[in-house]
Protein backbone atom coordinates (compact mmCIF):
# COMPACT_ATOMS: atom_id res chain seq x y z
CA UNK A 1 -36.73 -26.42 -29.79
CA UNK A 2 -37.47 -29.81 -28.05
CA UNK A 3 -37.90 -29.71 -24.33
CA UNK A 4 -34.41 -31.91 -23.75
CA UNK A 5 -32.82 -29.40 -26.20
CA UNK A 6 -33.98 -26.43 -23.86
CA UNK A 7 -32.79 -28.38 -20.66
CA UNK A 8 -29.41 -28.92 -22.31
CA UNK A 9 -28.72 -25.98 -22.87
CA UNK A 10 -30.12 -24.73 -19.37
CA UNK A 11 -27.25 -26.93 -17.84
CA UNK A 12 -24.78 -25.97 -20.59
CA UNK A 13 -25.56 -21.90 -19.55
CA UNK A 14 -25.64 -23.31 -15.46
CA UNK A 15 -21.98 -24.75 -15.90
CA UNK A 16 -20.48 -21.56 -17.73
CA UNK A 17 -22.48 -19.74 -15.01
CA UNK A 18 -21.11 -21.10 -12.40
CA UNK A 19 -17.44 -21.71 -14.10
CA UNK A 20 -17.54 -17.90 -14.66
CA UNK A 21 -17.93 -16.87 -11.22
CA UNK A 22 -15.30 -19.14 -9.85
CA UNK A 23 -13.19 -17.56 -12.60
CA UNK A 24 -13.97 -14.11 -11.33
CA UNK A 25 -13.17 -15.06 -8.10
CA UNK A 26 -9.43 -16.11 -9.04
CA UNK A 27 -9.03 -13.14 -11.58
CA UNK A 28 -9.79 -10.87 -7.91
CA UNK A 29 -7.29 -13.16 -6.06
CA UNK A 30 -4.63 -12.61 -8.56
CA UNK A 31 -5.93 -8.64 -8.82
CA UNK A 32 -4.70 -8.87 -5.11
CA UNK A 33 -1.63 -10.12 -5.84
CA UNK A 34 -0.77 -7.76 -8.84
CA UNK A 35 -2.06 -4.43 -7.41
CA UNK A 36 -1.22 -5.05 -3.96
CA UNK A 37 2.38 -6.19 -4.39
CA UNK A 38 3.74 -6.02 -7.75
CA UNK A 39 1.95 -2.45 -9.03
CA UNK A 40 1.12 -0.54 -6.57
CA UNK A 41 -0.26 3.22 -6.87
CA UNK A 42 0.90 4.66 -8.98
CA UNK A 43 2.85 2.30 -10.48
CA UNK A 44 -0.05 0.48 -12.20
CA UNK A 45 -0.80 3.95 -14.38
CA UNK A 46 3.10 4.82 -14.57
CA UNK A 47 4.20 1.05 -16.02
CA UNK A 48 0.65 0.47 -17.86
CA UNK A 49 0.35 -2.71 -15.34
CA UNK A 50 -3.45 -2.37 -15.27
CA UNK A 51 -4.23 -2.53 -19.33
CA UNK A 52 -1.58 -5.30 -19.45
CA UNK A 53 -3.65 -7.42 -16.40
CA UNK A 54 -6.60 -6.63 -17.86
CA UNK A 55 -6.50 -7.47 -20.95
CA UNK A 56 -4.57 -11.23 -19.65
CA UNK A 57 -7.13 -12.14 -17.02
CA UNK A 58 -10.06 -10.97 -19.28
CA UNK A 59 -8.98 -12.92 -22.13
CA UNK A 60 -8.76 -15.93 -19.04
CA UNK A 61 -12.02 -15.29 -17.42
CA UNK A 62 -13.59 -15.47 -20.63
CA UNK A 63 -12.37 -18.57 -22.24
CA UNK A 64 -12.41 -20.83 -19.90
CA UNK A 65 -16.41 -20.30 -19.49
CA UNK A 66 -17.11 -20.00 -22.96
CA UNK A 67 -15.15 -23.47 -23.76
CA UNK A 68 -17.36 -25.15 -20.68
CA UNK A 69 -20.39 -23.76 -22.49
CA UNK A 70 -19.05 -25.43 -25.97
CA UNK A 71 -18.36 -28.87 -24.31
CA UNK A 72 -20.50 -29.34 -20.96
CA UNK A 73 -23.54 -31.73 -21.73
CA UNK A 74 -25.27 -34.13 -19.07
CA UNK A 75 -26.07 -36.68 -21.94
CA UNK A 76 -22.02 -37.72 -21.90
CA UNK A 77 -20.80 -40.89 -19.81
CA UNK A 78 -19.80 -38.99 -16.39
CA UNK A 79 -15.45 -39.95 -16.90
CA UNK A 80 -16.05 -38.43 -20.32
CA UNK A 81 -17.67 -35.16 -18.84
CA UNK A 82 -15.13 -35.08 -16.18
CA UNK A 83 -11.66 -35.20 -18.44
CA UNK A 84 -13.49 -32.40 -20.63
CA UNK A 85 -13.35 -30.13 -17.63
CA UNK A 86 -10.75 -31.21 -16.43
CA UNK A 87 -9.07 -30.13 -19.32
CA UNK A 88 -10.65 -27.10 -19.58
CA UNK A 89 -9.72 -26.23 -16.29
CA UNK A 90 -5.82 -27.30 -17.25
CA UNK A 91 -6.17 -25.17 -19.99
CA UNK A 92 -7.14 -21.47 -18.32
CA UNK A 93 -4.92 -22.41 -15.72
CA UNK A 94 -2.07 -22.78 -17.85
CA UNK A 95 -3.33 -19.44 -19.92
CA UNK A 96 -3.43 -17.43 -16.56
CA UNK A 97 0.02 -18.74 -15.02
CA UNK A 98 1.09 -17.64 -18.30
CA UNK A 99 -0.45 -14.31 -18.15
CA UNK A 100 0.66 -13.48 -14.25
CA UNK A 101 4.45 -15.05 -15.72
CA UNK A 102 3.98 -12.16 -18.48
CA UNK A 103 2.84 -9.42 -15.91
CA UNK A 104 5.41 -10.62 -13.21
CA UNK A 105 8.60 -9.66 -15.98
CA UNK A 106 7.00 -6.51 -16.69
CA UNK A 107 7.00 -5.33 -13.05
CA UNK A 108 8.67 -2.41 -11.93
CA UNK A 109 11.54 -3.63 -9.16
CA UNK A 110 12.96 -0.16 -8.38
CA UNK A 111 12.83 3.52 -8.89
CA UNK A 112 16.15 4.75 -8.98
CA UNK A 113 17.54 8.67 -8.79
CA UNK A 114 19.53 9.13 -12.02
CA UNK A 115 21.65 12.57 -11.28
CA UNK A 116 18.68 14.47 -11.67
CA UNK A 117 15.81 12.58 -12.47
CA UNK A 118 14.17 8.97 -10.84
CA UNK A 119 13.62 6.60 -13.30
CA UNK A 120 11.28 3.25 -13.01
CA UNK A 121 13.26 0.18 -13.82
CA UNK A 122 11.26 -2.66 -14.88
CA UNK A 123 12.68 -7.10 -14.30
CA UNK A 124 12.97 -7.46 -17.52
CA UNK A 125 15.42 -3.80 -17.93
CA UNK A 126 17.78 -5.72 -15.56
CA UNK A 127 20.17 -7.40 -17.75
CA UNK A 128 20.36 -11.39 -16.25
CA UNK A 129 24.38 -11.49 -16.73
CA UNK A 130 24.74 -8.28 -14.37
CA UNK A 131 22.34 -9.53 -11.85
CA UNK A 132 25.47 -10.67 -9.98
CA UNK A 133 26.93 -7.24 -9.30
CA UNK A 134 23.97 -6.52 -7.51
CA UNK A 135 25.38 -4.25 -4.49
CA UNK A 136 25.40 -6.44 -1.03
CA UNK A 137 21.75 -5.93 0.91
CA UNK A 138 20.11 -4.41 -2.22
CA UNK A 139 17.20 -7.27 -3.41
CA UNK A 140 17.84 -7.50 -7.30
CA UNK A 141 14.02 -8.60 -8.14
CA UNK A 142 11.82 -7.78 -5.42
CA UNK A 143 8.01 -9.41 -5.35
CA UNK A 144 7.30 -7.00 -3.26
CA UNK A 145 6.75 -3.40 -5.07
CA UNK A 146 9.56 -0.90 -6.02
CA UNK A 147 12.40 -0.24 -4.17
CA UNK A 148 14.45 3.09 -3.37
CA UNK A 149 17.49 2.91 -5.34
CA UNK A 150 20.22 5.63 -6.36
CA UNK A 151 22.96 5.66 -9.37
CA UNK A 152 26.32 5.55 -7.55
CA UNK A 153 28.97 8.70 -8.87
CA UNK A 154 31.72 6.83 -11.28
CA UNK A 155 34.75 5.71 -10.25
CA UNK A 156 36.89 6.78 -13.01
CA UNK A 157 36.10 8.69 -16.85
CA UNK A 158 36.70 5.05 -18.25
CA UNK A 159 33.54 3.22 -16.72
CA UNK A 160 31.91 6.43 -17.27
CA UNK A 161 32.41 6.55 -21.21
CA UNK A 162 31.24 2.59 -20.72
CA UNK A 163 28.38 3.44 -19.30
CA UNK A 164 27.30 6.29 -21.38
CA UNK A 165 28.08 4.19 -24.71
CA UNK A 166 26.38 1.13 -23.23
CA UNK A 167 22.93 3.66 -22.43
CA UNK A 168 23.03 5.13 -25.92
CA UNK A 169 22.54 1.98 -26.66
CA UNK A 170 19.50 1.35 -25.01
CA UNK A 171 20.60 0.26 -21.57
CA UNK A 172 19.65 2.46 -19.12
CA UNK A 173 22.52 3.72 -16.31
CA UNK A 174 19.51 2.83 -13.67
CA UNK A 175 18.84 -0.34 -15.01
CA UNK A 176 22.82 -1.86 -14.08
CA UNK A 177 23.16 -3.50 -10.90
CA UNK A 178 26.69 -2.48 -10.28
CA UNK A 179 25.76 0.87 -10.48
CA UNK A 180 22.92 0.89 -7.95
CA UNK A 181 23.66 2.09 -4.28
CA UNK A 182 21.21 2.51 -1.72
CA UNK A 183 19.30 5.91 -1.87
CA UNK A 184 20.65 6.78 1.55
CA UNK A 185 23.48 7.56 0.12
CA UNK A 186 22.35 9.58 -2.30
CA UNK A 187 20.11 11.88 -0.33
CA UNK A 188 22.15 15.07 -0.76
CA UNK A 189 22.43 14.26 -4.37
CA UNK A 190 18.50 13.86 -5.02
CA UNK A 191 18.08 17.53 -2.61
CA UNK A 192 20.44 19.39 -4.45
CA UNK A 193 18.98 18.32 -8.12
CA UNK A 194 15.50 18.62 -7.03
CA UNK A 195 13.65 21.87 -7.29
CA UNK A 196 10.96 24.09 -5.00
CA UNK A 197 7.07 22.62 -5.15
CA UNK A 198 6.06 25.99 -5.43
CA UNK A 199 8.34 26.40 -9.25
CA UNK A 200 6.16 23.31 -10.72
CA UNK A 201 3.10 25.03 -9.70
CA UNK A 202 4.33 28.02 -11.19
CA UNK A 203 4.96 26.20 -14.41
CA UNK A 204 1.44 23.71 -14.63
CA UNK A 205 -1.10 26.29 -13.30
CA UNK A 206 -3.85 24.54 -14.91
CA UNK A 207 -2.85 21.74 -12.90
CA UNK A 208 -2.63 23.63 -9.85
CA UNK A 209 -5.52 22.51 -7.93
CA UNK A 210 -4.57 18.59 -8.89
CA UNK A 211 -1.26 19.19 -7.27
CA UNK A 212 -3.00 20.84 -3.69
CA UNK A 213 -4.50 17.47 -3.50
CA UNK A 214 -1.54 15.41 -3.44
CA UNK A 215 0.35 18.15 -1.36
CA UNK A 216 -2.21 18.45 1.03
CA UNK A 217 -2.18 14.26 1.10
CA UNK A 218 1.71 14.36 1.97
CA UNK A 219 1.52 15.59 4.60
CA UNK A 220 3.91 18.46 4.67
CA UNK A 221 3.73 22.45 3.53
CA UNK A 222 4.31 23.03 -0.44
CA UNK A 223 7.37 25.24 1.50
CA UNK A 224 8.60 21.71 2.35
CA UNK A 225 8.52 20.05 -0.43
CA UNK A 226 10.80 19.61 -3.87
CA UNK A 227 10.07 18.09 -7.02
CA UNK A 228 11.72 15.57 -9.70
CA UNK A 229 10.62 14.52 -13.04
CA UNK A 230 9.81 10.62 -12.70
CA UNK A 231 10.90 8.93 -16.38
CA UNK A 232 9.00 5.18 -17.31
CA UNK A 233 7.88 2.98 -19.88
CA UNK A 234 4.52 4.68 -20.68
CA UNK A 235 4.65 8.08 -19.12
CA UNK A 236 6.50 11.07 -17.61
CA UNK A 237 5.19 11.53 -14.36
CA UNK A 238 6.69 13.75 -10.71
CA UNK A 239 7.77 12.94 -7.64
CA UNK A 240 7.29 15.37 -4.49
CA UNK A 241 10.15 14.53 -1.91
CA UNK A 242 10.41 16.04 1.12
CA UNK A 243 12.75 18.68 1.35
CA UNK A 244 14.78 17.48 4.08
CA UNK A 245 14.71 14.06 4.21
CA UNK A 246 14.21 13.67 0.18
CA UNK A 247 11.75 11.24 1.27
CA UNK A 248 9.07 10.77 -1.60
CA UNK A 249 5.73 12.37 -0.58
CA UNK A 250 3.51 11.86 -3.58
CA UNK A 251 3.27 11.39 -7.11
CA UNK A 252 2.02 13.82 -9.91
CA UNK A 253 1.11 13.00 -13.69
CA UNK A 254 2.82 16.12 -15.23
CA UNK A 255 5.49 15.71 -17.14
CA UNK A 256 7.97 18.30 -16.00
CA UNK A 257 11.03 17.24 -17.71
């Protein structure tokens, strides 16, 4: 290997270097954004929301650097060496607005209490035509993590058989908008469906110690506490509430449906 050889690829291995940990350094940015915000615990286990960012922003942080180690070489006019990265640069940022786009529709926007379960509903559940029956003060899509939603009692047997038909075929009753209602109102509902802490215990005792931790974390006695099974697109998880307030206390991965 001649010694300009060596020194080109020494800058070629430099660039990538350096293009990698800028890379890195947005991929945490957007981590921040996605984790923070738009999966929070445990939402990025329940929905799968870590696998899918991982596998977008490593597929990102890896091509752009391995492209600028393909095409970066000192011996090009300077405009020449400039449009290449520039268009490498267009390129990953294109592939990760894409992937964050991809991410974003996957979100989860709400967990809502369906008669005797919560269930996670995701943006892209939400049917767009219905988005317009979204209840007054309820935020349709929020960017901000899941919000506390209830299914409202129906109004008559003939929006009920509608609504049954419609979620035998695949559309969820949590995942209409003119069903929703604010889980205020539905507090009484979500106590009386919910059962004691102490009865899930009783029926996971290998899990027992796992769900001391999250009690203990909730800040209230097991005696104060009820459970419902949480239903989403990966997993079955639980959700302690409190038992007067139904406020959610914690979060447990057994499935006790």
């Amino acid at each position: 290997m001649t010694q300009t050889h060596a020194l080109n690829w020494k800058d070629r291995l430099r660039a990538s270097g350096i293009h990698l940990g800028i890379s890195l350094l947005i991929a945490t940015l957007a981590a921040g954004l996605v984790f923070a915000l738009w999966y929070p615990y445990p939402y990025r286990e329940i929905s799968g929301g870590r696998e899918l960012f991982f596998i977008v922003v490593a597929v990102d942080v890896v091509l752009g650097p391995l492209i600028t180690l393909a095409v970066f070489n000192r011996s090009k006019p300077r405009s020449e060496l400039v449009r290449d990265l520039g268009i490498v640069g267009l390129i990953q940022l294109a592939a990760l607005i894409y992937g964050l786009w991809t991410v974003s529709v996957a979100r989860p926007v709400h967990l809502v209490f369906e008669f005797d379960r919560f269930r996670v509903i995701h943006a892209i559940d939400v049917p767009e035509e219905m988005l317009s029956q979204t209840p007054p003060g309820v935020s349709a899509m929020p960017l901000t993590g899941p919000t506390l939603l209830a299914v409202r009692s129906f109004r008559n047997a003939d929006e009920e058989a509608s609504a049954t038909l419609a979620a035998l075929q695949g559309l969820h009753l949590s995942a209409r908008p003119d069903l929703w209602e604010s889980y205020e109102q539905a507090r009484s509902r979500v106590l009386a469906a919910a059962k004691p802490a102490a009865e899930l215990k009783r029926r996971f005792p290998q899990q027992a110690v796992e769900m001391d931790v999250v009690i203990e974390r909730s800040g209230r006695p097991e005696s104060a506490l009820k459970y419902l099974p949480v239903a989403a697109r990966k997993s079955f998880w639980t959700a302690l509430i409190d038992a007067d307030s139904a406020e959610i206390r914690g979060f447990i991965p057994v499935d006790s449906f």
